[in-house]
Protein backbone atom coordinates (compact mmCIF):
# COMPACT_ATOMS: atom_id res chain seq x y z
CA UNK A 1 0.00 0.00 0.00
CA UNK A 2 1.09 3.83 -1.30
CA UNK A 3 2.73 5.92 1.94
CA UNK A 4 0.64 9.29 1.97
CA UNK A 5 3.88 10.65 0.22
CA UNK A 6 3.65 8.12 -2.46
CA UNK A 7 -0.15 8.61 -3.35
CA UNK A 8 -0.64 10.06 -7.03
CA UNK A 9 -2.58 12.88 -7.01
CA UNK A 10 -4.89 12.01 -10.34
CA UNK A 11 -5.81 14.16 -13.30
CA UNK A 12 -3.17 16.60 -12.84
CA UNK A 13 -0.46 17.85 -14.78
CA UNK A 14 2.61 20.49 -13.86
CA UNK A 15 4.80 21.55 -16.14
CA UNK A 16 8.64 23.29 -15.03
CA UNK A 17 9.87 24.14 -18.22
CA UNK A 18 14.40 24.39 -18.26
CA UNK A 19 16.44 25.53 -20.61
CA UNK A 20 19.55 23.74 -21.43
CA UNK A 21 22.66 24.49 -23.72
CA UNK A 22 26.29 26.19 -23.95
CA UNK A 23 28.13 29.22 -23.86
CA UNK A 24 31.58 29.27 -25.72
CA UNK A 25 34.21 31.69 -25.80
CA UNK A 26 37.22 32.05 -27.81
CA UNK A 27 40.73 30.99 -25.95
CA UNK A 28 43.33 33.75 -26.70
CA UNK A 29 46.42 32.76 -28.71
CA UNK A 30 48.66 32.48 -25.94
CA UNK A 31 46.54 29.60 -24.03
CA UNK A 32 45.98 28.28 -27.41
CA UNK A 33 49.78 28.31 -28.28
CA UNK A 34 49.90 26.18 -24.77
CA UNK A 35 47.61 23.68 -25.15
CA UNK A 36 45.21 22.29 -28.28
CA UNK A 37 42.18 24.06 -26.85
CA UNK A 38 40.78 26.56 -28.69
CA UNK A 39 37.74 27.30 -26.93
CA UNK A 40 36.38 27.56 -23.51
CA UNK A 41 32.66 26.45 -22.95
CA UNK A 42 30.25 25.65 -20.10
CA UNK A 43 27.29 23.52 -20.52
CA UNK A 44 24.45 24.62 -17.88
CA UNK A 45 20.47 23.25 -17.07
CA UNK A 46 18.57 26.25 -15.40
CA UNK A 47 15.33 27.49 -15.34
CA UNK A 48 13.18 29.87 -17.64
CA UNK A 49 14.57 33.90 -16.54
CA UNK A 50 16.82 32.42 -13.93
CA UNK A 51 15.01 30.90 -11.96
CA UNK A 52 15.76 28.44 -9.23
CA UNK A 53 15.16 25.05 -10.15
CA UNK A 54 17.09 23.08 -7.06
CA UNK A 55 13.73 22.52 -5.12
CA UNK A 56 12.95 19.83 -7.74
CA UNK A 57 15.89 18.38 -9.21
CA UNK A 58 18.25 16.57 -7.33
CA UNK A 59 21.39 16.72 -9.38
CA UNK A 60 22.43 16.74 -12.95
CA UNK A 61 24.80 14.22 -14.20
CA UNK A 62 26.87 15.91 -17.75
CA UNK A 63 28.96 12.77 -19.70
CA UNK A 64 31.43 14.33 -22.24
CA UNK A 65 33.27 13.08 -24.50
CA UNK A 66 35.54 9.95 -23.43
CA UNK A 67 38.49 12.31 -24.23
CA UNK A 68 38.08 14.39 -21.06
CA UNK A 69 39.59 13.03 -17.54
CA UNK A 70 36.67 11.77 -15.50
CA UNK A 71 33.78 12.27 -18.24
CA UNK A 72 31.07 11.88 -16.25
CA UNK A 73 30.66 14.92 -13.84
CA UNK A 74 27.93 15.39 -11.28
CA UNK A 75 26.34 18.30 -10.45
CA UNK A 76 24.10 18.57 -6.95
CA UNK A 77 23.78 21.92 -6.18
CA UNK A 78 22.87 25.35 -8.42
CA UNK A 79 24.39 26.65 -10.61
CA UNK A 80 24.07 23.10 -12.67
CA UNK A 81 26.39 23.57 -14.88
CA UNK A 82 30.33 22.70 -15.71
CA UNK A 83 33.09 24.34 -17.25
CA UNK A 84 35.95 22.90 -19.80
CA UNK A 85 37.86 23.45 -22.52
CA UNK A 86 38.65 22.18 -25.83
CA UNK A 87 38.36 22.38 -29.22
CA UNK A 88 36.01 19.68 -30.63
CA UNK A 89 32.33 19.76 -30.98
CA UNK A 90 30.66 16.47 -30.00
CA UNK A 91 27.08 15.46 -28.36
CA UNK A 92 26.51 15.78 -24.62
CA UNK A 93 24.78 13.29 -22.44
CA UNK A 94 22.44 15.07 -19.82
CA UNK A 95 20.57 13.29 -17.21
CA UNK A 96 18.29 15.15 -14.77
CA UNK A 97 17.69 13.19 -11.27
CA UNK A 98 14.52 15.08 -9.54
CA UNK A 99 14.46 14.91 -5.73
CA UNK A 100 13.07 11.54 -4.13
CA UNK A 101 9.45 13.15 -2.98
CA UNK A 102 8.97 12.91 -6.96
CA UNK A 103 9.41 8.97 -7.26
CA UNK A 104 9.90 9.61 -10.89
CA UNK A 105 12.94 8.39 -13.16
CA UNK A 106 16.11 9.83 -14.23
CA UNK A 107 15.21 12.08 -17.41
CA UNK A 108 18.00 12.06 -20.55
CA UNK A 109 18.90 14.75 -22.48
CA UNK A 110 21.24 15.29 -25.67
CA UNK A 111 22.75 18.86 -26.73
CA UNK A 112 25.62 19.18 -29.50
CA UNK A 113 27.96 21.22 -27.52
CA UNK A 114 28.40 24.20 -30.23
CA UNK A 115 31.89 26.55 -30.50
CA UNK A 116 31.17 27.92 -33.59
CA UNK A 117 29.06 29.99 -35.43
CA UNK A 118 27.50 28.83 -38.18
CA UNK A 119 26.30 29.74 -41.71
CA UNK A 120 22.80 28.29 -43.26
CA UNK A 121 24.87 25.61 -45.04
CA UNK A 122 26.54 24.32 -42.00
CA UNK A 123 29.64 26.28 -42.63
CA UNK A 124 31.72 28.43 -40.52
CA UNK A 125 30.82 31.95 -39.98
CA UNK A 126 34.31 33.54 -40.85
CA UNK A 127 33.23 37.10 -39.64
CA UNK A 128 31.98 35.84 -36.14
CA UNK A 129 34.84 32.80 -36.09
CA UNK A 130 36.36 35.05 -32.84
CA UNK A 131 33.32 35.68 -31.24
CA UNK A 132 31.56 34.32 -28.04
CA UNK A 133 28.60 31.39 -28.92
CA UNK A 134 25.31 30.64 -27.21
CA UNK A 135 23.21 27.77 -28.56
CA UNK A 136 20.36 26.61 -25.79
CA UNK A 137 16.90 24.86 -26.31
CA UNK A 138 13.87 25.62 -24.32
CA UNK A 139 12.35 22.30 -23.01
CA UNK A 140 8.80 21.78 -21.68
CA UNK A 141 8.80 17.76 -22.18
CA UNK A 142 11.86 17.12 -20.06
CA UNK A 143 10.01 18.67 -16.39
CA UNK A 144 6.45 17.22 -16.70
CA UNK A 145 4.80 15.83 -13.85
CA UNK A 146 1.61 13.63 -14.73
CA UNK A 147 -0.51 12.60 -11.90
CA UNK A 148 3.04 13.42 -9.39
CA UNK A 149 2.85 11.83 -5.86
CA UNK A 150 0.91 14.15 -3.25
CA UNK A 151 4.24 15.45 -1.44
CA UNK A 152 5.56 16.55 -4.62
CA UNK A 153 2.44 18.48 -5.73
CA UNK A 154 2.74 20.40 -2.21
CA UNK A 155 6.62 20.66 -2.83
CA UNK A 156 5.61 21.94 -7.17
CA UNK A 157 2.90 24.10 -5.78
CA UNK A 158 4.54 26.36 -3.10
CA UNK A 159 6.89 27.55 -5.78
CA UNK A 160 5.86 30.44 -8.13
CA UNK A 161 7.14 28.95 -11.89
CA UNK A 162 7.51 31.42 -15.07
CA UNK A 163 6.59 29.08 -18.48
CA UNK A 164 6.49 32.08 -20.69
CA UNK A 165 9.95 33.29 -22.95
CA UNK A 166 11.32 36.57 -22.47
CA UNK A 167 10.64 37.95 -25.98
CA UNK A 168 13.74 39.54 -26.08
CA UNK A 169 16.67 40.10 -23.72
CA UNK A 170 20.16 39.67 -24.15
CA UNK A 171 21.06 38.79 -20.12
CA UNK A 172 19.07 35.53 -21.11
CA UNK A 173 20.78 32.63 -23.06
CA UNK A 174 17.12 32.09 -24.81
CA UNK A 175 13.97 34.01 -25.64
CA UNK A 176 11.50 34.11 -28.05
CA UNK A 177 13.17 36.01 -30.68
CA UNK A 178 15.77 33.50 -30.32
CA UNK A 179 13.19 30.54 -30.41
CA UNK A 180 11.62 31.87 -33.78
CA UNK A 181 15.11 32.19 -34.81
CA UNK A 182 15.92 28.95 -34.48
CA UNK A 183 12.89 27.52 -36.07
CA UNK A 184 13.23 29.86 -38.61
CA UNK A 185 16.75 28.16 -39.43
CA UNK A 186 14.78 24.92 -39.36
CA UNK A 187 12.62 25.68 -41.85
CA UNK A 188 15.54 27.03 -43.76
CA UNK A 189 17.50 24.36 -43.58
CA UNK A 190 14.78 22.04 -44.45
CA UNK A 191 13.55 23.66 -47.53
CA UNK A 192 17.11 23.69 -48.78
CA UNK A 193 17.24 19.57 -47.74
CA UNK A 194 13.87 19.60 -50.00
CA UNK A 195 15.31 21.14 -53.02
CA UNK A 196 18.52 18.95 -52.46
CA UNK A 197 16.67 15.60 -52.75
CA UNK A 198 14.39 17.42 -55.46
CA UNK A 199 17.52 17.80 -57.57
CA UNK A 200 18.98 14.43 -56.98
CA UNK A 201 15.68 12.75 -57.57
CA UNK A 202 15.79 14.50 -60.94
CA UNK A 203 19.13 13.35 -61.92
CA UNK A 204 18.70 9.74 -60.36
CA UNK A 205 15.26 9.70 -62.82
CA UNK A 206 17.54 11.31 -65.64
CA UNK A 207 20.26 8.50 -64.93
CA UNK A 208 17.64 6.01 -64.82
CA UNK A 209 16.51 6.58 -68.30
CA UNK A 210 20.00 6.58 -69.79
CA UNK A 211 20.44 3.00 -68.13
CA UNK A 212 17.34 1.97 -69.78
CA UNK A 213 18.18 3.21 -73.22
CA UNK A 214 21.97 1.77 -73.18
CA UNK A 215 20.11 -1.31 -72.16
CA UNK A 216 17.44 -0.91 -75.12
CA UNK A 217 20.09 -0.41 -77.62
CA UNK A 218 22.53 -3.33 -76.55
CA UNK A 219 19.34 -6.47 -76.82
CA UNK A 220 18.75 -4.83 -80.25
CA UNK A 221 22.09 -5.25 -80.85
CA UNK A 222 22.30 -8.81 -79.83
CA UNK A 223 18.55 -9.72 -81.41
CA UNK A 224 20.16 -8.41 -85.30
């Protein structure tokens, strides 16, 4: 039988939306002359507009790449976040662990960790090459609490939680402009992917139709 603590308390949804991502900043030449590292990033999971987000998750485990000492770095108190250098760009593993009042699982996360900026086509953005990066997502799926046990409804429900974007501020690592910025780069991107496989699909029909007609010609060669 379900401790008071453990009851679910039916029919109700929370939401605690996070945002998660990087910051990276250019090394200067002399720490760059001293090691391989180019760039110096931190990876961070924090709330919408700052705010606190400690009185429901437990800790925040980052794994990066098996190239760093001690990849897998845990994180139990605000800020969550670490800081490293390098100079690769390579997918992080993030795992959120909520507090134990939640009895729910461990939730994973992936972010590319990003140094540089970027053109449409994927390429490098030469003008902004030296300049500092920010690439974070806004996540409402990773902090939702169906039917959550009765002690951490009380525990969600004493604290005040913002689900609405700044639309525009630049002490925030994500907003709305930036979030209709990014899909607007999605949609981009995809409508050049479109026209790509349009254009192959062309020349793969084109190509087609040359095999058949070399194959045409050769068994009316062979029936003469």
């Amino acid at each position: 039988m379900a401790t008071p603590s453990q009851r679910r308390t039916k029919g109700v949804t929370i939401v605690r939306p996070i945002v998660y991502g990087n910051v990276a900043n250019p090394l200067p030449p002399r720490k760059t002359q001293e090691t391989d590292h180019t760039h110096k990033w931190t990876v961070s999971v924090r709330g919408v507009n700052g705010e606190d987000i400690s009185y429901y998750i437990k800790k925040v485990v980052f794994k990066l790449h098996e190239t760093y000492q001690n990849p897998l770095r845990t994180v139990e108190q605000p800020p969550f976040e670490i800081t490293e250098t390098g100079w690769g760009e390579f997918e992080l593993a993030i795992k959120l662990h909520f507090i134990p009042e939640s009895n729910e699982k461990p939730v994973p996360l992936y972010h590319n960790l990003r140094l540089h900026p970027y053109e449409e086509d994927g390429t490098i953005l030469s003008a902004n090459k030296n300049k500092p990066v920010s690439s974070f997502q806004y996540d409402e799926l990773a902090s939702v609490f169906t039917d959550p046990t009765e002690a951490m409804y009380q525990i969600l429900t004493q604290h005040n939680s913002s689900s609405t974007l700044p639309a525009k501020n630049t002490n925030q690592p994500y907003s709305l402009q930036a979030e209709q910025d990014e899909l607007k780069l999605i949609e981009q991107t995809y409508r050049k992917v479109q026209e790509q496989l349009r254009q192959y699909k062309e020349r793969m029909d084109t190509a087609t139709n040359e095999l058949q007609q070399v194959k045409s010609e050769l068994e009316r060669l062979r029936t003469k």
